[in-house]
C-alpha atoms as a PDB file:
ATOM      1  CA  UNK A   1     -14.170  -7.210   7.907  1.00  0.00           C
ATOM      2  CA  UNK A   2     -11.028  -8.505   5.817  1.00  0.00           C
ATOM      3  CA  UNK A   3      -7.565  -9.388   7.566  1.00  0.00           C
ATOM      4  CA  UNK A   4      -6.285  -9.868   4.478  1.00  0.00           C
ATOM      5  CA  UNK A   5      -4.566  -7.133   2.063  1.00  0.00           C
ATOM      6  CA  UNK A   6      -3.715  -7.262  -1.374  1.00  0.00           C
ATOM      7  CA  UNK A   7      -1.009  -3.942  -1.921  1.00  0.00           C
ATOM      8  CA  UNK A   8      -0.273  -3.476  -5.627  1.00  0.00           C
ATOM      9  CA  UNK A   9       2.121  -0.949  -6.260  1.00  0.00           C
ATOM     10  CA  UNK A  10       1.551   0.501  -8.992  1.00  0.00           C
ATOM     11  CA  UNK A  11       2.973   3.902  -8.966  1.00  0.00           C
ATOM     12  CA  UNK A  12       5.890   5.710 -10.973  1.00  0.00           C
ATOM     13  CA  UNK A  13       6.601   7.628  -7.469  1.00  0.00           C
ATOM     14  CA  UNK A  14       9.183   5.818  -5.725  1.00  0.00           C
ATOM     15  CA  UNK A  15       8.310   7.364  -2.320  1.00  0.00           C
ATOM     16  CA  UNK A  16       5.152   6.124  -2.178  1.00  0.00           C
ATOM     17  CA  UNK A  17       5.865   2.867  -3.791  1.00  0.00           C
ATOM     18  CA  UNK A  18       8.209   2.170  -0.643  1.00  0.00           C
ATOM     19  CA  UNK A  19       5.469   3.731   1.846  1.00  0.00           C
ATOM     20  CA  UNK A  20       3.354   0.484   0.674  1.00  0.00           C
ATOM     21  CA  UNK A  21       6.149  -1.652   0.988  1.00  0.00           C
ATOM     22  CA  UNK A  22       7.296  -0.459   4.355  1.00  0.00           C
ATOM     23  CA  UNK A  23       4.059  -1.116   5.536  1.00  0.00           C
ATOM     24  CA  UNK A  24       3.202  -4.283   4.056  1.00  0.00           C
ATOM     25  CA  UNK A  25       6.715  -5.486   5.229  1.00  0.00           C
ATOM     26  CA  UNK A  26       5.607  -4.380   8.858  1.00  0.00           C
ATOM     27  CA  UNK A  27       2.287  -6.053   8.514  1.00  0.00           C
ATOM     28  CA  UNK A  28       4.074  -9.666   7.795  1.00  0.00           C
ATOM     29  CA  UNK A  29       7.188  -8.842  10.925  1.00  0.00           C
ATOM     30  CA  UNK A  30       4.458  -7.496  13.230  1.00  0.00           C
ATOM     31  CA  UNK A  31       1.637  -9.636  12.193  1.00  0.00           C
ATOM     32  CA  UNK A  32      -1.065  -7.028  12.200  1.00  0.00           C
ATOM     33  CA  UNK A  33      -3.504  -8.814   9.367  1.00  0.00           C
ATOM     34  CA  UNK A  34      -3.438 -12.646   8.763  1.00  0.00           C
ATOM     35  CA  UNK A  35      -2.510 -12.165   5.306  1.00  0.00           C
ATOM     36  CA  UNK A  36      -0.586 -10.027   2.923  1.00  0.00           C
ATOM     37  CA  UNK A  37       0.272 -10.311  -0.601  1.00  0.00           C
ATOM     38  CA  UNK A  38       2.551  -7.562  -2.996  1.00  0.00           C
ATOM     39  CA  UNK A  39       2.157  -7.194  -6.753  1.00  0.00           C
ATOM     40  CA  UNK A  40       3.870  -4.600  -8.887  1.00  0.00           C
ATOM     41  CA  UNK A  41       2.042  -3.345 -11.470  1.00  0.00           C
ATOM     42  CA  UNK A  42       3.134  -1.460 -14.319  1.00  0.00           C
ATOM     43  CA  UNK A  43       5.365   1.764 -13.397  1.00  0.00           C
ATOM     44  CA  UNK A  44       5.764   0.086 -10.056  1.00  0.00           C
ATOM     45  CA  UNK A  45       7.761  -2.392 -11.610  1.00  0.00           C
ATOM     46  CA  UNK A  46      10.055   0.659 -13.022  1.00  0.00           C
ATOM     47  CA  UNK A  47      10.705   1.538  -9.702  1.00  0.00           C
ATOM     48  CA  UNK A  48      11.053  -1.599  -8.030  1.00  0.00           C
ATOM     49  CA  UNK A  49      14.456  -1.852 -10.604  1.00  0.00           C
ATOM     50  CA  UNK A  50      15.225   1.775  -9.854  1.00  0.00           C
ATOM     51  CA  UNK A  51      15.067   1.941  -6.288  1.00  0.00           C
ATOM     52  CA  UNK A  52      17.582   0.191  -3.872  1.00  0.00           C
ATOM     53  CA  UNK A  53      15.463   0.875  -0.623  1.00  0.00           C
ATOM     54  CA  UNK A  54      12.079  -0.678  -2.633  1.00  0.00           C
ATOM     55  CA  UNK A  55      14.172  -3.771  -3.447  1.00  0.00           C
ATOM     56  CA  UNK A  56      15.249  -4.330   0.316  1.00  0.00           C
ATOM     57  CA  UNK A  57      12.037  -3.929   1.416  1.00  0.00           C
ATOM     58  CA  UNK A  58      11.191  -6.793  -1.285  1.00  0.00           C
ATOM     59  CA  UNK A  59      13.603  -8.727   0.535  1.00  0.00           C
ATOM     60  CA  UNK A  60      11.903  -8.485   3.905  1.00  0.00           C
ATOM     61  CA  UNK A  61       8.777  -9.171   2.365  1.00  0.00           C
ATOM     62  CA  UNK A  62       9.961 -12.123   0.383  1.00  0.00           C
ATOM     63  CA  UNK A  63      11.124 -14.101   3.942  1.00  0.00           C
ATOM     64  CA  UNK A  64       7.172 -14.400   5.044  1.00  0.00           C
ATOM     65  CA  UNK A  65       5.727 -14.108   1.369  1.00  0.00           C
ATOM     66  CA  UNK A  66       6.647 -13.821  -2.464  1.00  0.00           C
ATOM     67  CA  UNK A  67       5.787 -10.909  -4.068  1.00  0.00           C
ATOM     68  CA  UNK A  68       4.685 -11.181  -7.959  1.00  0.00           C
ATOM     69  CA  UNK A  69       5.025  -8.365 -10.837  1.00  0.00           C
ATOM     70  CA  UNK A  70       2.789  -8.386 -13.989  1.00  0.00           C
ATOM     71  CA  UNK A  71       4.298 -10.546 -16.891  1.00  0.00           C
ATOM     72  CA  UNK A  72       2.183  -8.163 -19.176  1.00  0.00           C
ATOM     73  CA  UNK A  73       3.895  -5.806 -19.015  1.00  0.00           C
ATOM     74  CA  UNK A  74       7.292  -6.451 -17.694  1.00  0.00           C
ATOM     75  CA  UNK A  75       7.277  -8.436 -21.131  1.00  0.00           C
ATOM     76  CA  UNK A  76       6.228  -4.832 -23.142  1.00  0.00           C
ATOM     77  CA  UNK A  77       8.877  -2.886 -21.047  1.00  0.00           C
ATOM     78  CA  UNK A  78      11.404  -5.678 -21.642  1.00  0.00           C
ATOM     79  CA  UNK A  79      11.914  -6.283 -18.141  1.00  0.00           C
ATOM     80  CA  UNK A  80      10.873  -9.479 -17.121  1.00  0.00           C
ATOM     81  CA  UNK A  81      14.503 -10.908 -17.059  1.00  0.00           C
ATOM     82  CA  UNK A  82      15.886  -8.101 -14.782  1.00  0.00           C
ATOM     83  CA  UNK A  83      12.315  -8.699 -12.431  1.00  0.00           C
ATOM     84  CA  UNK A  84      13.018 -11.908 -11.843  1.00  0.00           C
ATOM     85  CA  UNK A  85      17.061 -12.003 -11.032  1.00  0.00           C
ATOM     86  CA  UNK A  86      15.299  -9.733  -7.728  1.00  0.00           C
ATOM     87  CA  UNK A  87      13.300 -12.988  -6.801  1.00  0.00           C
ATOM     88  CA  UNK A  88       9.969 -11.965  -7.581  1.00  0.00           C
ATOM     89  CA  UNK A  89       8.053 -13.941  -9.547  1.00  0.00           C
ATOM     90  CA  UNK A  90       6.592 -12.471 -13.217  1.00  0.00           C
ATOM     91  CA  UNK A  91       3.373 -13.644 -14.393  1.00  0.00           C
ATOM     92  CA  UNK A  92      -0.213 -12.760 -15.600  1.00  0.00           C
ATOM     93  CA  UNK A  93      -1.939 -11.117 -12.867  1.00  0.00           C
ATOM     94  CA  UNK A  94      -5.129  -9.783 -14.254  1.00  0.00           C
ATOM     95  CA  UNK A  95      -6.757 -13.204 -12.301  1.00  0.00           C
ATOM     96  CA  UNK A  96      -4.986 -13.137  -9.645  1.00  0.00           C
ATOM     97  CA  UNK A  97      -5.971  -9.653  -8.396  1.00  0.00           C
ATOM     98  CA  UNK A  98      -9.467 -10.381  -9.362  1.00  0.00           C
ATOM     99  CA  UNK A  99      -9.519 -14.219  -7.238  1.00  0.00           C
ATOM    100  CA  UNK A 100      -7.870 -12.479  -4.747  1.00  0.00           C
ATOM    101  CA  UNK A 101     -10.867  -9.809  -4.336  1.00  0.00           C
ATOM    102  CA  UNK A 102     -13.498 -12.063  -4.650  1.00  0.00           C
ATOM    103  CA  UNK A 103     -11.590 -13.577  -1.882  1.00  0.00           C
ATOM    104  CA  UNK A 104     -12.190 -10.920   0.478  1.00  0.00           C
ATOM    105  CA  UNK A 105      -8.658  -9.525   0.479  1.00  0.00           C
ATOM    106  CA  UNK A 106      -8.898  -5.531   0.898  1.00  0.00           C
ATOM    107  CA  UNK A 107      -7.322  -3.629  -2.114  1.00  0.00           C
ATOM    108  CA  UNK A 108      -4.928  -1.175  -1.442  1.00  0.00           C
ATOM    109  CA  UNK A 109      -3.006   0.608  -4.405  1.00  0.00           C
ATOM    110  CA  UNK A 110      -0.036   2.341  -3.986  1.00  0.00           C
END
């Protein structure tokens, strides 16, 4: 079995965007798997600018591990700039999610 977690938010739904982030912010304070790692995928990203309780949870979550947002398509939505000035880092992610897989990280989509 995995302790590792890969939680992509990826949802236009800003509650449950900041259910995943709550608990992958909890996982890294409380240390329940070895590993986690956030991406923000598409209309995830939309609320990750939107939402003022999703970007302090991005906070937390940046002081044990960055988070990352797909350069795709914050570059389609125009909002790559506006991603980054948070702190999280834009860039291709197709890869990542799949090395991070075959790496035995769990997927859990939000």
């Amino acid at each position: 079995m995995s302790d590792k977690a890969l939680v992509i938010i990826s949802t236009s739904d800003a509650a449950k965007a900041r259910t995943g982030l709550m608990w992958s912010m909890r996982c890294l304070q409380e240390g329940w798997l070895e590993e986690v790692k956030v991406i923000f995928f598409g209309p995830g990203e939309n609320v990750l600018l939107e939402d003022q309780e999703a970007q302090n949870f991005v906070q937390e979550i940046q002081k044990a591990e960055p988070t990352l947002a797909c350069k795709f398509l914050a570059d389609r939505e125009g909002t790559t700039e506006a991603i980054e000035k948070l702190g999280v880092e834009v860039v291709y992610v197709g890869k990542i999610i799949a090395d991070h897989i075959r790496e035995g990280y769990a997927p859990l989509v939000w």
